[in-house]
Protein backbone atom coordinates (compact mmCIF):
# COMPACT_ATOMS: atom_id res chain seq x y z
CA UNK A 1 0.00 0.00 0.00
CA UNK A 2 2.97 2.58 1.12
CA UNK A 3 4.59 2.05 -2.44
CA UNK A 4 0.94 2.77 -4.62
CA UNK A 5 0.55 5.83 -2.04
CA UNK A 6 4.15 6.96 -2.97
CA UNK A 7 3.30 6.10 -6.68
CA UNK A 8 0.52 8.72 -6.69
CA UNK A 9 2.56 11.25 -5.19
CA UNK A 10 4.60 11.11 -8.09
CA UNK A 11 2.21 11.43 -10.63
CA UNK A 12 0.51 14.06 -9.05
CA UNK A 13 3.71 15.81 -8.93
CA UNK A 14 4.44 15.24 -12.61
CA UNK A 15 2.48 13.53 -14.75
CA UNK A 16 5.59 12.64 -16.75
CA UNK A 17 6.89 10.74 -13.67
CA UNK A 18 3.77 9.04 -13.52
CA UNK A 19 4.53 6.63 -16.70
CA UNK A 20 8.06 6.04 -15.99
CA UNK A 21 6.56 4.44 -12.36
CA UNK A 22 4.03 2.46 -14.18
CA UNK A 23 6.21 0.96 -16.27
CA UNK A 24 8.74 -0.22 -13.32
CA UNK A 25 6.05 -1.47 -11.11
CA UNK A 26 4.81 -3.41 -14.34
């Protein structure tokens, strides 16, 4: 749960961000 909470941080903060942590947690 902590890492999806700290995954939607990040794409708040930048969408941009957002795909490159998709991709890893894929």
């Amino acid at each position: 749960l902590q890492r999806k909470l700290r995954v939607v941080a990040c794409a708040v903060s930048s969408p941009a961000a957002d795909s490159q942590t998709e991709i890893q947690i894929k």
